[in-house]
C-alpha atoms as a PDB file:
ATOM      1  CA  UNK A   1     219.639  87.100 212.337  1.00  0.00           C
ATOM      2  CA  UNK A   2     217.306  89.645 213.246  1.00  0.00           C
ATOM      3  CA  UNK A   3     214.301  89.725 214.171  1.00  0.00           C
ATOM      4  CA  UNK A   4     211.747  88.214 212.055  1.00  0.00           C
ATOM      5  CA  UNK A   5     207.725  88.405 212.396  1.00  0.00           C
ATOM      6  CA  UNK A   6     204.648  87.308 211.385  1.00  0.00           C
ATOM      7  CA  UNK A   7     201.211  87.689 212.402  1.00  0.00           C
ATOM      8  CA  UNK A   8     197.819  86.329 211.467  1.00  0.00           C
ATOM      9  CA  UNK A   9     193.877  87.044 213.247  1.00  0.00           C
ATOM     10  CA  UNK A  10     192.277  83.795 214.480  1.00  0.00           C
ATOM     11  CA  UNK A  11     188.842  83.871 215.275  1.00  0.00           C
ATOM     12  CA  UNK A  12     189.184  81.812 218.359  1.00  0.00           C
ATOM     13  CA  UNK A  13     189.144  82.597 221.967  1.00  0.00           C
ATOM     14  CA  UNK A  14     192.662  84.067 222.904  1.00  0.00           C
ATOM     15  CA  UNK A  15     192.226  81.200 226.232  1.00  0.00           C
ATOM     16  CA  UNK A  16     191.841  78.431 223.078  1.00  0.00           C
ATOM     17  CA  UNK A  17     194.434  79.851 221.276  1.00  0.00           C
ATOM     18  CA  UNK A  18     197.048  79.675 223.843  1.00  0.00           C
ATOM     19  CA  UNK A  19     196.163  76.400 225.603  1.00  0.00           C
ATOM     20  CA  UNK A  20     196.538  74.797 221.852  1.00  0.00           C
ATOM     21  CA  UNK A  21     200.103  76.818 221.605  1.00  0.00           C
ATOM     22  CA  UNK A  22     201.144  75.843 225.529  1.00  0.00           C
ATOM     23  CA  UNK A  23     201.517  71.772 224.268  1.00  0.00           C
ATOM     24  CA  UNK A  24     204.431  71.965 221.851  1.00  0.00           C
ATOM     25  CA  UNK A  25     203.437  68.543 220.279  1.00  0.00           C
ATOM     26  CA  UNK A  26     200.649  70.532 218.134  1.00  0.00           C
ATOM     27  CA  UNK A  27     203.183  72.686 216.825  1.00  0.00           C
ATOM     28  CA  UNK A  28     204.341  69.571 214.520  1.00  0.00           C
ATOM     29  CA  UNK A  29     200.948  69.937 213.022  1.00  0.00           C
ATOM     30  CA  UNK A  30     201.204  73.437 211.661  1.00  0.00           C
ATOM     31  CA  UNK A  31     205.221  73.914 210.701  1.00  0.00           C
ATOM     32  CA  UNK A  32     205.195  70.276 208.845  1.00  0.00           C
ATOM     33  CA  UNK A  33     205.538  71.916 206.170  1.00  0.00           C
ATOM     34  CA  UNK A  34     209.516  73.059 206.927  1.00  0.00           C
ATOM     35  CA  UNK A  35     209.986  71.212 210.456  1.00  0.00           C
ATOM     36  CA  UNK A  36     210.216  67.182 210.452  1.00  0.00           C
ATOM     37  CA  UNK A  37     211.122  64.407 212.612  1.00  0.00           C
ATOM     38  CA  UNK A  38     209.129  65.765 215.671  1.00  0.00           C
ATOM     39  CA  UNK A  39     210.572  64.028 218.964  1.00  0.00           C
ATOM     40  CA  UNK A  40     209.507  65.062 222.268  1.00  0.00           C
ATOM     41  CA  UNK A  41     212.464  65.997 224.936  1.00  0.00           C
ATOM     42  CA  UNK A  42     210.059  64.472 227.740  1.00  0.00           C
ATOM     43  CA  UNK A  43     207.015  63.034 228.237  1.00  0.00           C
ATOM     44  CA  UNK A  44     204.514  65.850 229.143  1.00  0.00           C
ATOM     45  CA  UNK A  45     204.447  68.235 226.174  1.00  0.00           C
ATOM     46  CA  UNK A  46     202.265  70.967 227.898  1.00  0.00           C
ATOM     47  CA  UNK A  47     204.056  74.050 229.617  1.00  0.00           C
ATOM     48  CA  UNK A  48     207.359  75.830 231.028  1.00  0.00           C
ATOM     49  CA  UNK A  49     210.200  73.141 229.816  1.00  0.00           C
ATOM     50  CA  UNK A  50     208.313  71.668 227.262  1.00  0.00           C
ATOM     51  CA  UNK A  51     210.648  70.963 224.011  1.00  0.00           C
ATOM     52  CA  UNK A  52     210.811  69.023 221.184  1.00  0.00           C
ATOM     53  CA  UNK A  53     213.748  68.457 218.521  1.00  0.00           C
ATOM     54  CA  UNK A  54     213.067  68.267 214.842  1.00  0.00           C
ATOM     55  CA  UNK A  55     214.756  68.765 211.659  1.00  0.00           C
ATOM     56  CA  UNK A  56     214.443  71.969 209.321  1.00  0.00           C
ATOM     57  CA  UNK A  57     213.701  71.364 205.713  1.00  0.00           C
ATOM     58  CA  UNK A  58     215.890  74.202 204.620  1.00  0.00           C
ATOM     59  CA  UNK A  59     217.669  74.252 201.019  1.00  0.00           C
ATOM     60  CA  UNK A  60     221.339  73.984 201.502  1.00  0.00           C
ATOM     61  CA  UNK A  61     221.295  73.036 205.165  1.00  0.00           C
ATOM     62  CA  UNK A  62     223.809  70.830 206.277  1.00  0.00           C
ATOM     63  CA  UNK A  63     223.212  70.930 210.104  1.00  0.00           C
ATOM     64  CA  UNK A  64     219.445  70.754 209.865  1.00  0.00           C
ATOM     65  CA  UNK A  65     218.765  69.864 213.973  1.00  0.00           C
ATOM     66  CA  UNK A  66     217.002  71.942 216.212  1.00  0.00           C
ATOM     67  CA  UNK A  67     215.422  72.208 219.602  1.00  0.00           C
ATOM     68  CA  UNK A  68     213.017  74.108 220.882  1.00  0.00           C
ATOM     69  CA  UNK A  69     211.689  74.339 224.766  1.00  0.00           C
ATOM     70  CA  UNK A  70     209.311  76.725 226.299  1.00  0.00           C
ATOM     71  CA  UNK A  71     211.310  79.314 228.539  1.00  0.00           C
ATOM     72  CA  UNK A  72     208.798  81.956 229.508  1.00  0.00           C
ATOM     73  CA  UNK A  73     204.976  81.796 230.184  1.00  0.00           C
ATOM     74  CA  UNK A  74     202.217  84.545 230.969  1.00  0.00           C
ATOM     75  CA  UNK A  75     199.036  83.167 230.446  1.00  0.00           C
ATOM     76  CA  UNK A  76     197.286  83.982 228.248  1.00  0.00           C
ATOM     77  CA  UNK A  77     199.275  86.396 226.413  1.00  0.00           C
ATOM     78  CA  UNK A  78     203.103  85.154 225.770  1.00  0.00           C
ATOM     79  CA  UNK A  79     204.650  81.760 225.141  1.00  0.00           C
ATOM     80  CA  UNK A  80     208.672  82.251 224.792  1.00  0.00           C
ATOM     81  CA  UNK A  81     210.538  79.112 223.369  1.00  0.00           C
ATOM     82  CA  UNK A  82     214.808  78.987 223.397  1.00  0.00           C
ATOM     83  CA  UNK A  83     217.005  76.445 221.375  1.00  0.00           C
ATOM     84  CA  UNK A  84     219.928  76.083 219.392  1.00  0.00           C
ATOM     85  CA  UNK A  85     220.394  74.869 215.484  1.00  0.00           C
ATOM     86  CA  UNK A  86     223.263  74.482 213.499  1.00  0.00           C
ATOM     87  CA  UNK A  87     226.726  72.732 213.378  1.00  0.00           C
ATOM     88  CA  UNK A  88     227.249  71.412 217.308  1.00  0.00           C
ATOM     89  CA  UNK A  89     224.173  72.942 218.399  1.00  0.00           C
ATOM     90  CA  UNK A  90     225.984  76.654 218.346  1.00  0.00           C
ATOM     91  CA  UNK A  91     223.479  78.962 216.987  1.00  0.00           C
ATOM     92  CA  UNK A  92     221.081  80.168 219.670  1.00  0.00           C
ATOM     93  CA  UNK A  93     217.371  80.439 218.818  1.00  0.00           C
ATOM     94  CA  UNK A  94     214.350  82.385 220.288  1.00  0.00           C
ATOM     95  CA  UNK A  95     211.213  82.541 219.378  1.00  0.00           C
ATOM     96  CA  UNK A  96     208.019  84.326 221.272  1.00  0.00           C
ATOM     97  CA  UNK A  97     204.119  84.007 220.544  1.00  0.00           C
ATOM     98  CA  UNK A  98     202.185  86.758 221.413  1.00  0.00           C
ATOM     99  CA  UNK A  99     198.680  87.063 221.596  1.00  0.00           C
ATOM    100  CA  UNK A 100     196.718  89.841 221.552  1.00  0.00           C
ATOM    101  CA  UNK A 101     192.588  90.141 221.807  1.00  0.00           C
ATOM    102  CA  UNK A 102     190.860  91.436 218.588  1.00  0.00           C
ATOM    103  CA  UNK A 103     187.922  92.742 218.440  1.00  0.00           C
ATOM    104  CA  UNK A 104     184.480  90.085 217.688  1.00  0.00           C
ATOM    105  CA  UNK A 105     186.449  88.049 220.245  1.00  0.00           C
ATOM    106  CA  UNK A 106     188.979  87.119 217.897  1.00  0.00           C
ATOM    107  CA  UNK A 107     192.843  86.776 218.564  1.00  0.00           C
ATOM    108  CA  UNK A 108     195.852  88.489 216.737  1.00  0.00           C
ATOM    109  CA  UNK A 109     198.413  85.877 217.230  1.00  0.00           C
ATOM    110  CA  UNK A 110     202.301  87.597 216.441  1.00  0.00           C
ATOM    111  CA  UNK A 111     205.164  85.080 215.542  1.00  0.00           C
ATOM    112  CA  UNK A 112     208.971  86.907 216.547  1.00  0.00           C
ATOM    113  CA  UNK A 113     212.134  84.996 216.067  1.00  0.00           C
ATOM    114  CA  UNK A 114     215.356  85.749 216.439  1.00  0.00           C
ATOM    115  CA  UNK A 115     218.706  84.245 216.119  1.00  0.00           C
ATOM    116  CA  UNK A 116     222.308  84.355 217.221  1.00  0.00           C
ATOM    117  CA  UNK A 117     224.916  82.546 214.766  1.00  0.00           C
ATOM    118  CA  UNK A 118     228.672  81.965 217.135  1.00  0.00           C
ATOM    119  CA  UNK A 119     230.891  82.544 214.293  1.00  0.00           C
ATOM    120  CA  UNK A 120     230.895  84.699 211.240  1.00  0.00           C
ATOM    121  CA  UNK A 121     230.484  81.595 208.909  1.00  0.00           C
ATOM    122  CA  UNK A 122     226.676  80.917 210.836  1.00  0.00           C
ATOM    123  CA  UNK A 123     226.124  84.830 210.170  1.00  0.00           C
ATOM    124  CA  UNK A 124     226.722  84.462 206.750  1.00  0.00           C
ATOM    125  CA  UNK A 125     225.254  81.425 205.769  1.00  0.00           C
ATOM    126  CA  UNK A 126     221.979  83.038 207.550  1.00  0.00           C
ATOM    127  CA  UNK A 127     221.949  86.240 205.372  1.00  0.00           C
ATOM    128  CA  UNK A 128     222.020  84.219 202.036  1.00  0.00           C
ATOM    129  CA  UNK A 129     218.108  84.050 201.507  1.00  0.00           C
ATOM    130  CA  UNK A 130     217.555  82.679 205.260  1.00  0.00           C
ATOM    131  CA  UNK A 131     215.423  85.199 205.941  1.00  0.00           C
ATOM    132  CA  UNK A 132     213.150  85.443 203.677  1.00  0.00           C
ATOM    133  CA  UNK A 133     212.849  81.699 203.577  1.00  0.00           C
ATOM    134  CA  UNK A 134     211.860  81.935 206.815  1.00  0.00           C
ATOM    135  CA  UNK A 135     209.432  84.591 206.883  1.00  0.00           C
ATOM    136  CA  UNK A 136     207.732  82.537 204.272  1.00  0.00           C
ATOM    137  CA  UNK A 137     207.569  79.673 206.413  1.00  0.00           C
ATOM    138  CA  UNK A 138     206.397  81.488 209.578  1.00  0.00           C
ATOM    139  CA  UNK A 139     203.847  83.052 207.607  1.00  0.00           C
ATOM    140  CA  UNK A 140     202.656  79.473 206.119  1.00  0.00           C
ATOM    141  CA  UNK A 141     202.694  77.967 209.323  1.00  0.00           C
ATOM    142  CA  UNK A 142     200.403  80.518 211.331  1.00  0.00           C
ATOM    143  CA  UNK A 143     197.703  80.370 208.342  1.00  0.00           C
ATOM    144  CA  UNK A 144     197.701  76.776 208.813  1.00  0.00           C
ATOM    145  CA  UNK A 145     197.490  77.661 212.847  1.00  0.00           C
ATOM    146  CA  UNK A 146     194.382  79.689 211.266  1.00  0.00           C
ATOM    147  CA  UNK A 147     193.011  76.750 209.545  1.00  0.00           C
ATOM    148  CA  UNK A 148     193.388  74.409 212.669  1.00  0.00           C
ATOM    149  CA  UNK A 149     191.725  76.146 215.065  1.00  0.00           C
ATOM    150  CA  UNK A 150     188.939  78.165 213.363  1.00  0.00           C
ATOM    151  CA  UNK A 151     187.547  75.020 210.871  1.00  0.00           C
ATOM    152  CA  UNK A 152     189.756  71.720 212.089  1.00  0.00           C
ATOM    153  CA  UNK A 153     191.271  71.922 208.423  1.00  0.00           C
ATOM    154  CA  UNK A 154     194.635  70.919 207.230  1.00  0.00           C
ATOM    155  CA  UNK A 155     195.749  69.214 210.143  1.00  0.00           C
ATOM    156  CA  UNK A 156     199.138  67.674 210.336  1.00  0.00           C
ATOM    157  CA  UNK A 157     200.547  64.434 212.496  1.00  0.00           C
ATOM    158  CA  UNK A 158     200.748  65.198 216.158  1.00  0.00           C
ATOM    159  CA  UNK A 159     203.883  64.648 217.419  1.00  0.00           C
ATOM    160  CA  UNK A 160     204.300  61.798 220.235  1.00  0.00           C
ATOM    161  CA  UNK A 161     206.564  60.432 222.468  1.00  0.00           C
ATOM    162  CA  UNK A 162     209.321  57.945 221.114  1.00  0.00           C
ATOM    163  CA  UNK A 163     208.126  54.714 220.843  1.00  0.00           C
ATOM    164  CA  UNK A 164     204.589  56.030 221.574  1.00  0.00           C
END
């Protein structure tokens, strides 16, 4: 699948806005709403090889585990996470926060991801409405990113570690 984005102004500090992003345990709190079953992939959640695995809340989706792990970091601007979905882990994910200053010392925070079905049956299956699904979701999830960090509103659960 190609490339998908989303985007979204915070009025936060671009510093708060990326030290929030940099602990992938708050991402549970703002992409609840299509990613469940949060478990950590080790015990500190903050930086480069930070992951979690969750499930995605997708209509027809058979193979709904996922993993995510941070790849690439330049503070404070980019935050890259890798992973693979699907049936035996075989579609490769990416996805890349970028963050941008706005003017009133606001934040532009961008949302890209991409993703790379192995056979012809995982491009398919992603082409039937997977898209825009998604887009939707992205879209949700960085207004509720929005709502966290400008008024400390609409808050999901944190994700800890198992057993924690």
């Amino acid at each position: 699948m190609g490339p998908i984005k989303a985007s979204i102004l915070v009025s936060a500090p671009r510093e708060q806005v990326f030290d929030y992003l940099l602990d992938i345990a708050n991402h549970a709190e703002f992409t609840d709403h299509y990613l469940v079953d949060w478990h950590l992939t080790r015990a500190d959640s903050v930086g480069l090889g930070a992951g979690a695995r969750f499930r995605v809340k997708a209509p027809l989706n058979r193979f709904s585990w996922a993993d995510a792990t941070f790849a690439e970091i330049e503070p404070p601007r980019r935050i890259v996470e890798v992973g693979r979905t699907g049936k035996n882990n075989r579609i490769r994910t990416v996805g890349e926060y970028e963050l941008l200053p706005s003017g009133g010392g606001g934040t532009r925070v961008s949302f890209t991801f991409q993703s790379a079905g192995a056979t012809f049956a995982d491009r398919v299956l992603e082409s039937l409405g997977g898209r825009s699904w998604l887009k939707r979701k992205n879209r949700r999830a960085l207004q509720r990113l929005r709502s966290i960090l400008e008024l400390g509103e609409g808050r999901g659960q944190r994700v800890t570690v198992a057993g924690g």
